[in-house]
Protein backbone atom coordinates (compact mmCIF):
# COMPACT_ATOMS: atom_id res chain seq x y z
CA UNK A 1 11.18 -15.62 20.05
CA UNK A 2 9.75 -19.14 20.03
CA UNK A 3 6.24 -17.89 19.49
CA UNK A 4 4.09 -14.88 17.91
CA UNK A 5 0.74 -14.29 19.21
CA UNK A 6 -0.92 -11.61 16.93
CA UNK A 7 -3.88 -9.82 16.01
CA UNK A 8 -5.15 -9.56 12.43
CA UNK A 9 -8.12 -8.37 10.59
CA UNK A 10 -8.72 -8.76 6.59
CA UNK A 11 -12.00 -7.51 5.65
CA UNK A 12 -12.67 -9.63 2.53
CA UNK A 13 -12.84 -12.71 0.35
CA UNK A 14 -9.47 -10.85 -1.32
CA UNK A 15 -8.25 -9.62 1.93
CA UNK A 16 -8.52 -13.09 2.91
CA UNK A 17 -6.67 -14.76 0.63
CA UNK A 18 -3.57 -12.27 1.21
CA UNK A 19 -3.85 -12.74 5.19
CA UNK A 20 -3.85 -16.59 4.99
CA UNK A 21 -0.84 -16.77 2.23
CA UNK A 22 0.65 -14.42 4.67
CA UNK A 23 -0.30 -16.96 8.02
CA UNK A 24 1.51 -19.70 6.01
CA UNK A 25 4.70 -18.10 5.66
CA UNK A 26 4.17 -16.59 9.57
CA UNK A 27 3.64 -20.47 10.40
CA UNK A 28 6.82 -21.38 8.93
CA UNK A 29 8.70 -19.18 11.07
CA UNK A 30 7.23 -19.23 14.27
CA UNK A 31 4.78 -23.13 14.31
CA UNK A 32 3.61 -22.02 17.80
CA UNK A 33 1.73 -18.96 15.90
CA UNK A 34 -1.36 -17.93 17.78
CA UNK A 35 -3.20 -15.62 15.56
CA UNK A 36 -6.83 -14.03 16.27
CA UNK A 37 -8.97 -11.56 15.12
CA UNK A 38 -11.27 -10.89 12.07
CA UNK A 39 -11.12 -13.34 9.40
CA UNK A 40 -12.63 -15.61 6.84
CA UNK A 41 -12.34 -19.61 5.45
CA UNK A 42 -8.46 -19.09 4.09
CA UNK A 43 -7.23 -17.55 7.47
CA UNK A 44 -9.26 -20.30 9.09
CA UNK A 45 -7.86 -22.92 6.85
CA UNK A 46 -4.40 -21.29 8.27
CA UNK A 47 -5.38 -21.81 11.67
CA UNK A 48 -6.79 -18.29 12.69
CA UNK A 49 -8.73 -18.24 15.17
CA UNK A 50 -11.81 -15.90 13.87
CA UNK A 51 -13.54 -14.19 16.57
CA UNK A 52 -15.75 -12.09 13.85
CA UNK A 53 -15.95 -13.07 10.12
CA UNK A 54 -14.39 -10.87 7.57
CA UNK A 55 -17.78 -10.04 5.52
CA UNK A 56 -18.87 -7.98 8.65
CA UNK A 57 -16.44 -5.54 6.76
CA UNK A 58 -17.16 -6.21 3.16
CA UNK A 59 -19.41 -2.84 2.07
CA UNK A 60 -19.07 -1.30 -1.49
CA UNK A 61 -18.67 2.96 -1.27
CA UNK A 62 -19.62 5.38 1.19
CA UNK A 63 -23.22 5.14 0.94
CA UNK A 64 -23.14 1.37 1.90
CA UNK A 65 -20.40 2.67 4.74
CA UNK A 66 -22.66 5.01 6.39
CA UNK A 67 -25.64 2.23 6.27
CA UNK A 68 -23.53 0.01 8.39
CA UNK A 69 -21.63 2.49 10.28
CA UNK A 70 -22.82 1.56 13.26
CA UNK A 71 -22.66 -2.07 13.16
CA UNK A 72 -18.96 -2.15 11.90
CA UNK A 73 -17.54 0.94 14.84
CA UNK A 74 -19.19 -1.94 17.07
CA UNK A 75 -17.13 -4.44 15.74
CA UNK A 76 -14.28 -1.97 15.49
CA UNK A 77 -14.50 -1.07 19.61
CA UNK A 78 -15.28 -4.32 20.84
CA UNK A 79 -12.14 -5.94 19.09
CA UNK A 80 -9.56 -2.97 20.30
CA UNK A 81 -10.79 -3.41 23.71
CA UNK A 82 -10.18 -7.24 23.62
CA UNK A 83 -6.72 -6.45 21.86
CA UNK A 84 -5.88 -3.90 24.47
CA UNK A 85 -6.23 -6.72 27.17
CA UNK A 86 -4.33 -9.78 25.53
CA UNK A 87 -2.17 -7.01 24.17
CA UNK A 88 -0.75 -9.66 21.15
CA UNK A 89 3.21 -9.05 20.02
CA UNK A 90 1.92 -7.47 17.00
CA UNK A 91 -1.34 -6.39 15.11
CA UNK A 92 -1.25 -6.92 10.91
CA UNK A 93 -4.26 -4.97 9.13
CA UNK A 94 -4.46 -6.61 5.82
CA UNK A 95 -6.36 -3.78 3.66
CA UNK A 96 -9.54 -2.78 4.80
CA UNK A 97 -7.91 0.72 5.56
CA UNK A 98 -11.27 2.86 6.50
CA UNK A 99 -11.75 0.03 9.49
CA UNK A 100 -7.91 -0.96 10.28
CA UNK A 101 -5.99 2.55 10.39
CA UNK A 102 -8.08 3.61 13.10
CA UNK A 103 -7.84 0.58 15.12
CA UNK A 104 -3.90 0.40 14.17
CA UNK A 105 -3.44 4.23 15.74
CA UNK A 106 -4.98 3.11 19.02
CA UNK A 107 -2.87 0.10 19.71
CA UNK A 108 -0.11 1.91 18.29
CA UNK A 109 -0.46 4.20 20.90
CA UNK A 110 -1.08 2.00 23.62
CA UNK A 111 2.69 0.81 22.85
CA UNK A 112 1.10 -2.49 20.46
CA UNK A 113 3.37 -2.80 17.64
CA UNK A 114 1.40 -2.74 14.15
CA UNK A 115 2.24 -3.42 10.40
CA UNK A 116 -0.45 -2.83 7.54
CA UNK A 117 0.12 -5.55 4.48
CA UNK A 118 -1.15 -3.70 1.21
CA UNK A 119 -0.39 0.05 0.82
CA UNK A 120 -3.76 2.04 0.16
CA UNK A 121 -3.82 2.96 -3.18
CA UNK A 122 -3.03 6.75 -2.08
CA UNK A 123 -1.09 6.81 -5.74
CA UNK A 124 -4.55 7.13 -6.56
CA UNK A 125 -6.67 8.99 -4.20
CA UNK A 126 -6.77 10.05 -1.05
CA UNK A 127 -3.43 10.81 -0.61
CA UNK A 128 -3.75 12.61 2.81
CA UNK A 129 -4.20 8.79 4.29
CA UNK A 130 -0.67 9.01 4.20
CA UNK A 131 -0.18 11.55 7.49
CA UNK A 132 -2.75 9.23 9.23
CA UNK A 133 -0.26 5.84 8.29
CA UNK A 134 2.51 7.62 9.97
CA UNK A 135 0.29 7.81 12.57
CA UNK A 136 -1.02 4.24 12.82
CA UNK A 137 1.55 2.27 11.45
CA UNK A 138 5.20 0.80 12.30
CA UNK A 139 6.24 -0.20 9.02
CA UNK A 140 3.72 -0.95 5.77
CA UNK A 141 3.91 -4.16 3.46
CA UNK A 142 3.63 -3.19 -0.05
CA UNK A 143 2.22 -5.13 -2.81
CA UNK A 144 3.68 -3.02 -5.62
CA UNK A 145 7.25 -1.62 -6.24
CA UNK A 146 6.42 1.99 -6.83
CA UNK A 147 4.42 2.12 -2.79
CA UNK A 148 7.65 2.52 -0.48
CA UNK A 149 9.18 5.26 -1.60
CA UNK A 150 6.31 7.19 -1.93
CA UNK A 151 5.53 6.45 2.04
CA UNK A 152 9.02 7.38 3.17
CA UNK A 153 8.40 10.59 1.85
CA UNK A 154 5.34 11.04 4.73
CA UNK A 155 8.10 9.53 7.11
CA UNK A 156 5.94 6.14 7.14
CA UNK A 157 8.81 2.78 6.81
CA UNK A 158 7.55 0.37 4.21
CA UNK A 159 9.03 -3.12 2.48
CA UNK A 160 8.06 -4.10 -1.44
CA UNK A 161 7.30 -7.63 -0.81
CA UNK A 162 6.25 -8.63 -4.00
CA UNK A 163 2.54 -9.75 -4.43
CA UNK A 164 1.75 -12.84 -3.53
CA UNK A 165 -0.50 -13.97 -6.25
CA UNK A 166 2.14 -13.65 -8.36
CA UNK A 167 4.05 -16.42 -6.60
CA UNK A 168 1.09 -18.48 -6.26
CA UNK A 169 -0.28 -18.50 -9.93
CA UNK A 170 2.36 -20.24 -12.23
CA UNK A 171 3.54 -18.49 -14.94
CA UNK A 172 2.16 -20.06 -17.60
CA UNK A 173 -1.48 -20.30 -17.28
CA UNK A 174 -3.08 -23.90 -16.82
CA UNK A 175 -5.75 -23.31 -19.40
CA UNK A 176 -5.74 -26.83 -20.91
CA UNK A 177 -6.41 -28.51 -17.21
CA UNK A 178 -8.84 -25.88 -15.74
CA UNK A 179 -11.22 -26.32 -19.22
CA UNK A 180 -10.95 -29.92 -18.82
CA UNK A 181 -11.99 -29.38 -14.85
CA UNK A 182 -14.85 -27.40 -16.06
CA UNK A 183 -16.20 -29.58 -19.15
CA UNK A 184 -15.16 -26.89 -21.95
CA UNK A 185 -13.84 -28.26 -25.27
CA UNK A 186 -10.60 -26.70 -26.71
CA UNK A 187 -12.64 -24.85 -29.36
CA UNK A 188 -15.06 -23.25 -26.77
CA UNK A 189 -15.19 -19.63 -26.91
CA UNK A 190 -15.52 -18.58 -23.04
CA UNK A 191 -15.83 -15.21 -21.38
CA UNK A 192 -15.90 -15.43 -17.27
CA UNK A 193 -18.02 -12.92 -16.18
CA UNK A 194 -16.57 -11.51 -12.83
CA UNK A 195 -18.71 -8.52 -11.15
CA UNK A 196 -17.36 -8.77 -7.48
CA UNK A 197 -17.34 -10.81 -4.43
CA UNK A 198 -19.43 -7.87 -2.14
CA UNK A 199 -22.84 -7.61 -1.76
CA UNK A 200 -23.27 -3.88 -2.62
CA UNK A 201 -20.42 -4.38 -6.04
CA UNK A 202 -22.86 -7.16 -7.29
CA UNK A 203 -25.79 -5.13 -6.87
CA UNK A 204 -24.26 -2.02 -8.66
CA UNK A 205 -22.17 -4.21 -10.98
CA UNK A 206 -23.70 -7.63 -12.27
CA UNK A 207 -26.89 -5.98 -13.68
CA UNK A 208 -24.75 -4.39 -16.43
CA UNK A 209 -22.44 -7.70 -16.86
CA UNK A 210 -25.05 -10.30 -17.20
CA UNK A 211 -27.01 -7.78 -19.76
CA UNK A 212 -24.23 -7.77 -21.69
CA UNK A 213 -23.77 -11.32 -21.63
CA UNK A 214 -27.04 -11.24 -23.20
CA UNK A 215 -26.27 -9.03 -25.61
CA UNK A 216 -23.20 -11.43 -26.45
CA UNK A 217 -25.31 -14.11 -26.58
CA UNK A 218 -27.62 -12.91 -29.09
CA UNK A 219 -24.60 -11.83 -31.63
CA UNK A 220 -22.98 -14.76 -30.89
CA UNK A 221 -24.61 -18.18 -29.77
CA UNK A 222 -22.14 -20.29 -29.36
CA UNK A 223 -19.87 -18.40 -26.27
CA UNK A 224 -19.76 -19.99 -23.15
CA UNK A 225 -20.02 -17.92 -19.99
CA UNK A 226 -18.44 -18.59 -16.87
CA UNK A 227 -19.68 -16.28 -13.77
CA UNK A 228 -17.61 -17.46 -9.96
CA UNK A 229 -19.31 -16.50 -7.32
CA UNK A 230 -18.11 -16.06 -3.61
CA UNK A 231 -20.06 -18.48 -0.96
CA UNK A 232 -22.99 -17.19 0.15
CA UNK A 233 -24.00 -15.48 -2.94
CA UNK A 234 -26.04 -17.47 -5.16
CA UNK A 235 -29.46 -16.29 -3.63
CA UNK A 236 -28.35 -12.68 -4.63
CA UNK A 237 -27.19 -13.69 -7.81
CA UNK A 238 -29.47 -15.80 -8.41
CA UNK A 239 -32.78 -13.18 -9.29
CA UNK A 240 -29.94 -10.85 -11.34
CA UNK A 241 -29.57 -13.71 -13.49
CA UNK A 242 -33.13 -14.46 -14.16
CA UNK A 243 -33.94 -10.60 -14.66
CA UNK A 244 -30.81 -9.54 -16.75
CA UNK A 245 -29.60 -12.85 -18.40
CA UNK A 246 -32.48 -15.34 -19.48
CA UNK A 247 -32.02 -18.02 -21.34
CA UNK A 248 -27.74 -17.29 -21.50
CA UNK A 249 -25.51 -19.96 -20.76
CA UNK A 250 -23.91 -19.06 -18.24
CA UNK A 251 -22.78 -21.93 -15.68
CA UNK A 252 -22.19 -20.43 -11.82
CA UNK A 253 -19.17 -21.66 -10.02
CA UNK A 254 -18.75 -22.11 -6.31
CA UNK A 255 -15.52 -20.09 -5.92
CA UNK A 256 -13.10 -21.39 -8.46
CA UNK A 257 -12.68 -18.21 -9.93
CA UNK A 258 -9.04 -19.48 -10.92
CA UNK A 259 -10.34 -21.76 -12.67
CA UNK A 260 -12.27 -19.60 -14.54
CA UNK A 261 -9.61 -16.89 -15.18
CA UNK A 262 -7.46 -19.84 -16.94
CA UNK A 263 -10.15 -21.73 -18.53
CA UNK A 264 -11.22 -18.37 -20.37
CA UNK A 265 -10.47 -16.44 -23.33
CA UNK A 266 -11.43 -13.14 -22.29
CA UNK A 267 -13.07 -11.95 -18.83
CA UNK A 268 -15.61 -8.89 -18.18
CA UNK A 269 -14.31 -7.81 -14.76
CA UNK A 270 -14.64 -5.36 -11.66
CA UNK A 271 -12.07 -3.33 -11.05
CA UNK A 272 -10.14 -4.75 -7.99
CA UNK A 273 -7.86 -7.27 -7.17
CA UNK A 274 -9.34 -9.35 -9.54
CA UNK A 275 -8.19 -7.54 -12.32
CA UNK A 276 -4.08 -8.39 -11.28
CA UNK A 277 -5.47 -12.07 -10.95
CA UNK A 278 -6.85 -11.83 -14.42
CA UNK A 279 -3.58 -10.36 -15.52
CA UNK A 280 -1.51 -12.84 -13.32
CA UNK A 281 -3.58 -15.55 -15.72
CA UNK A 282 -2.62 -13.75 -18.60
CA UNK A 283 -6.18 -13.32 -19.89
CA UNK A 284 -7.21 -9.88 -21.69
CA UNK A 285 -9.66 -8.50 -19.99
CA UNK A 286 -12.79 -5.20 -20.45
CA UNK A 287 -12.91 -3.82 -16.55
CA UNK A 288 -16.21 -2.59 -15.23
CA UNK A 289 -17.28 -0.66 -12.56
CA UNK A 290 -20.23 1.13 -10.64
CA UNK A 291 -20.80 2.49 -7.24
CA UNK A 292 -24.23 4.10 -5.82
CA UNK A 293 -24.53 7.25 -7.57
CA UNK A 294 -23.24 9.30 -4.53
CA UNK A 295 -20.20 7.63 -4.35
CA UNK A 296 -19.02 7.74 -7.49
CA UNK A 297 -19.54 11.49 -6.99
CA UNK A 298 -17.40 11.38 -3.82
CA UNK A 299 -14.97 8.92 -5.31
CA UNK A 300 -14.11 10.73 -8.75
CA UNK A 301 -13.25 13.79 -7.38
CA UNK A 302 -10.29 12.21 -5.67
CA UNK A 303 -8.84 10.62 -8.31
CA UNK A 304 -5.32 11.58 -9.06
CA UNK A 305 -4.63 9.14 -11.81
CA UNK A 306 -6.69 7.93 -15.13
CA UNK A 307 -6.37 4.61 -14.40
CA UNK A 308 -8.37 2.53 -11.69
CA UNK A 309 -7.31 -0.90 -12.98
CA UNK A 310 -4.28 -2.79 -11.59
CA UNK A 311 -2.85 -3.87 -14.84
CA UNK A 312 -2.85 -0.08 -16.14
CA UNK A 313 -1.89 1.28 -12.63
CA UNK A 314 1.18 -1.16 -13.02
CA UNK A 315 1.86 -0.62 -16.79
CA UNK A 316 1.24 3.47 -16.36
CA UNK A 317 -1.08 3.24 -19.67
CA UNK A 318 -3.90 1.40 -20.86
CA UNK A 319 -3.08 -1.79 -21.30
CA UNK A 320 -6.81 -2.89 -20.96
CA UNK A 321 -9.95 -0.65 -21.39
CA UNK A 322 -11.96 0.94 -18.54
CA UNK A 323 -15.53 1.73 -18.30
CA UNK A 324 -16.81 3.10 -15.38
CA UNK A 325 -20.18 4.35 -14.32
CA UNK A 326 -22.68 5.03 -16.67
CA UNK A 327 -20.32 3.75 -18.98
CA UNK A 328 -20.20 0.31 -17.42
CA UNK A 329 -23.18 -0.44 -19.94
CA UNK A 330 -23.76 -3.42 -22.77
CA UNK A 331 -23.44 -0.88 -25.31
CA UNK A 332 -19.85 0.14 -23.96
CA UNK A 333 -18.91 -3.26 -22.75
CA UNK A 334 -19.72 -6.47 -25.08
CA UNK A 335 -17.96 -4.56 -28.67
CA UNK A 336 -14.83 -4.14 -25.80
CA UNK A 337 -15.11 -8.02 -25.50
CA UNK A 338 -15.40 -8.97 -28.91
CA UNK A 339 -12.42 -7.06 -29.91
CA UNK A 340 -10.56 -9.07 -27.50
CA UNK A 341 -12.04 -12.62 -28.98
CA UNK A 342 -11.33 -11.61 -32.90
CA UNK A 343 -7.83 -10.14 -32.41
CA UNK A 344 -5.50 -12.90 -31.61
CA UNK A 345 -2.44 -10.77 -32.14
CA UNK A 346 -3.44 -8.16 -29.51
CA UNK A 347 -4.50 -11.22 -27.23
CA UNK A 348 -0.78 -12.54 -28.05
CA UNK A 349 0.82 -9.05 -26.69
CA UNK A 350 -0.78 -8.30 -23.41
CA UNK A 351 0.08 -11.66 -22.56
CA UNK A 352 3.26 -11.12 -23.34
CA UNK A 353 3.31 -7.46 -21.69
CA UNK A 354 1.38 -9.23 -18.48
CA UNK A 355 4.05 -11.90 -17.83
CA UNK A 356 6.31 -9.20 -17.67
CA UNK A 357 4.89 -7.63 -14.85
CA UNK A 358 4.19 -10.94 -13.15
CA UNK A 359 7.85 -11.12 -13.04
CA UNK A 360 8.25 -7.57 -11.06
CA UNK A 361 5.76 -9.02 -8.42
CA UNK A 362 7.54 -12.10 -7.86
CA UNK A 363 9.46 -11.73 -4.39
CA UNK A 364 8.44 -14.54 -2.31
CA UNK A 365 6.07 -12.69 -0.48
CA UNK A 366 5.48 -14.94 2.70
CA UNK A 367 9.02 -14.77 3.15
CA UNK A 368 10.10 -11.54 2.35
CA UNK A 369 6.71 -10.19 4.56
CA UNK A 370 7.81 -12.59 6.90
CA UNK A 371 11.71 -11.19 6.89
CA UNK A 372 10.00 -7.61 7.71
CA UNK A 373 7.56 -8.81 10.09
CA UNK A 374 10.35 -10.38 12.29
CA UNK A 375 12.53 -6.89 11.94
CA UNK A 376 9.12 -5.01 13.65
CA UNK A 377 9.04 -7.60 16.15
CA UNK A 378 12.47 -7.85 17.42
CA UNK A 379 12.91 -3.50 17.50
């Protein structure tokens, strides 16, 4: 085939970042790529052609789900419809599975060939998603090496490619050039404080963080904080950090939240994919997490599993502590993070433990998703 036209939607800044190192290795194949749908700036910067930005999608929990229900099946009808007519050689949901299984069953159905890149954690929860992927979806891309065989089982085809963060972040961490790129000394003691790139997860989450960046602050002066933020939301984050955090120095990045993760000692996180980029850099982390009250109610009955962070979820233990909730408080969190700053030893193991897992993700992921990609194509 000399060229691909396809249909794509990623529903986030992390979403994102997989569907555009996913376009690259796409573009490699097949230069002619046309590629359209919902995206954001790294698909863009890939040469996708967004009809609808990808934060149309980005809602935190079922309560913020029902809010914008409406506004998101809109979005939902209005692209099948247009997909239906151009009828593109293949559809790709990257994540976003509440908004892209649907959509995937009806082109499916309509005889459009579809692929979903990341698994849904249903290792996790909501394991009956996997009779509604047999459904939607002509083979599944999985990020970790434990997902395929547990979708053959529901009769659902599915390729480990490997993640590809872990191809993209080098194995051993740049801390030395991301301090100097942020003006840190050597000596400085930093924590990156990293509550979410959603609107609704830095409502729930970031009060909590930033307060216990205060409480840091006051038990220890001399840390540095660190807190990325995704574009678009320093006017949110902006009021949290006068309310929760005054007086704390805390210096707000534009993006570089790589930079961050290397240029840090230990990072307060949300749970997400965050947390494998954290462990990608090597960097011990304290994960944090909070929903609207109604859907952590919801959520935690569905949990199969103790562990909601990706470096445990990998490891099967706790590598790294949790605390989720009404335990995602200071009084939980900042002794969590000082434990991590006065224990070099421990500090010394995870990393060693984490680079050992960043070599079970490492497959080449644009090409081996690429290698799959072309099998769904030419069946």
């Amino acid at each position: 085939m000399a060229a691909l036209r396809l249909g794509m939607v990623a529903g986030e800044a992390s979403g994102d970042l997989l569907a555009g190192l996913l376009l690259d290795g796409l573009r490699r194949r097949w230069p002619t790529l046309q590629a359209g749908g919902i995206g954001g700036p790294r698909m863009a910067a890939a040469g996708f052609d967004a009809w609808w930005p990808s934060d149309r999608l980005a809602v935190h929990g079922y309560v913020e789900a029902l809010r914008h229900y409406r506004e998101i099946k809109g979005v939902r009808d209005a692209l099948a419809v247009r997909l239906l007519r151009e009828r593109p050689d293949l559809f790709v949901g990257v994540d976003a599975p509440d908004f892209n299984l649907g959509l995937e069953a009806r082109l499916k159905a309509a005889g459009i060939r579809t692929v979903h890149f990341v698994c849904p954690s249903i290792w996790a929860w909501r394991g009956g998603r996997a009779k509604k992927m047999a459904a939607s979806c002509d083979h599944v891309l999985c990020l970790f090496p434990f997902e395929p065989e547990l979708l053959r089982r529901h009769g659902v085809g599915a390729t480990f490619v490997g993640h590809p963060l872990a191809d993209a972040i080098p194995l051993e961490p740049p801390r030395a050039a991301a301090r100097a790129a942020l003006g840190l000394a050597d000596g400085d003691e930093v924590v990156a404080l990293l509550p979410g790139s959603r609107r609704a997860e830095i409502r729930h989450i970031a009060p909590p963080f930033l307060a216990t960046a205060r409480r840091l602050h006051r038990e220890r002066p001399g840390l540095r904080f660190l807190l990325p933020m995704a574009p678009g939301l320093a006017p949110l984050i902006g009021p949290l950090l006068r309310e929760h955090a005054p007086g704390v120095p805390i210096d707000c990045l534009e993006g570089r939240s790589h930079e961050a993760l290397a240029a840090c000692d230990v990072t307060l996180i949300a749970s997400g994919t965050a947390t494998l980029e954290a462990m990608l850099f090597k960097r011990p982390m304290v994960i944090g997490y909070a929903l609207h009250p109604l859907s952590w109610q919801i959520m935690k009955r569905m949990r199969y599993q103790p562990w909601v962070g990706l470096p445990n979820v990998l490891a099967r233990e706790f590598l790294v502590p949790e605390r989720l909730q009404d335990d995602c408080s200071p009084d939980r969190l900042a002794p969590l993070v000082l434990g991590w700053l006065d224990d070099a030893s421990a500090r010394e193991r995870l990393a060693a433990r984490f680079a050992e897992l960043h070599l079970e993700l490492r497959r080449d992921t644009a090409r081996s998703a690429t290698d799959a990609i072309a099998q769904v194509v030419q069946a």
